[in-house]
Protein backbone atom coordinates (compact mmCIF):
# COMPACT_ATOMS: atom_id res chain seq x y z
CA UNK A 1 105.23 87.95 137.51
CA UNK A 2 103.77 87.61 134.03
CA UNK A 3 100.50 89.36 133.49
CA UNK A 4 98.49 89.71 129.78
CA UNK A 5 99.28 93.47 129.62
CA UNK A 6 100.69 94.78 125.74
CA UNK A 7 101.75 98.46 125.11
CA UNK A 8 102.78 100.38 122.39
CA UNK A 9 104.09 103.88 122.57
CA UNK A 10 104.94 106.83 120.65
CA UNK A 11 106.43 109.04 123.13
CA UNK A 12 107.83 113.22 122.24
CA UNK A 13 109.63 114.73 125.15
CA UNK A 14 109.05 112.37 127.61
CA UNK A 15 105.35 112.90 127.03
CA UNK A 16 103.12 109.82 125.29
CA UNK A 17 101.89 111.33 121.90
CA UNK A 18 99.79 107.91 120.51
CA UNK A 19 99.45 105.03 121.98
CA UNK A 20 97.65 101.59 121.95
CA UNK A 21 97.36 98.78 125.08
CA UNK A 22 95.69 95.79 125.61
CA UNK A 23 94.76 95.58 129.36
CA UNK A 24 93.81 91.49 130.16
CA UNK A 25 93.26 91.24 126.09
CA UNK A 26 91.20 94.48 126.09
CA UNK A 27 92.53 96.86 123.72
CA UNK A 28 92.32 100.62 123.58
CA UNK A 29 93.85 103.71 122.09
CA UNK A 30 95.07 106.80 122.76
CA UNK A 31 95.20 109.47 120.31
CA UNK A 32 97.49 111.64 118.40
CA UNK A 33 94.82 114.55 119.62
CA UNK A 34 94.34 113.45 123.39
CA UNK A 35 96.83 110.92 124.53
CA UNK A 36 95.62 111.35 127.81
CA UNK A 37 91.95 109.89 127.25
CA UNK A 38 90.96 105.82 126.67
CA UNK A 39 89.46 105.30 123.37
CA UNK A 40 87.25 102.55 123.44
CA UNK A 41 85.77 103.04 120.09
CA UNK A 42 85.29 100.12 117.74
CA UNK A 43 88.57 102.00 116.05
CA UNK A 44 90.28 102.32 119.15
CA UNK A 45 89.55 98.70 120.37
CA UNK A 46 91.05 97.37 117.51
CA UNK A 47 94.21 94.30 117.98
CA UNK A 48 97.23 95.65 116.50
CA UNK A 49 100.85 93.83 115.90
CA UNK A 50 104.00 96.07 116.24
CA UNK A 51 104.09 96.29 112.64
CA UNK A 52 100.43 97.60 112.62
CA UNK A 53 101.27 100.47 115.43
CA UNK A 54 104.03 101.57 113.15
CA UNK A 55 102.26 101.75 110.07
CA UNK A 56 99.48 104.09 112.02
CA UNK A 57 102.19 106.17 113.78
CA UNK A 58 103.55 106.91 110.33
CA UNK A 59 100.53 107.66 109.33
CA UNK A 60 100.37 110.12 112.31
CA UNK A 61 104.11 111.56 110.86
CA UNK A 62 102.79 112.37 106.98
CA UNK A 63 99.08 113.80 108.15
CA UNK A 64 100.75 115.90 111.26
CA UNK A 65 104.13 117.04 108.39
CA UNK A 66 106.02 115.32 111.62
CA UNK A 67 110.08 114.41 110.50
């Protein structure tokens, strides 16, 4: 069955670090600071491509001094 569900994941450990999904073409995030929450902010609402989640997630790896 085919729904209109997107995810993108950063996952450490088997734990989700960052992440973004788009839920019936709603979009959320959750952060590098509490992966566990839904941000619905107008940041965290925001479309993003694959290319876009990988761009923030390095952005993520030169703030944090990740790699």
């Amino acid at each position: 069955m085919e729904n209109d569900t997107v995810g993108f994941v950063l996952i450490n450990k088997g734990q989700r670090i960052y992440g973004r999904d788009s839920i019936c073409g709603k979009w959320h995030r959750h952060t590098f600071e509490d992966p566990l929450e839904h941000d619905f902010s107008s940041a965290g609402c925001k479309r993003v491509n694959l290319k876009e989640f990988l761009i923030e997630v390095q952005e993520i790896f030169d703030r944090e001094k990740i790699l």
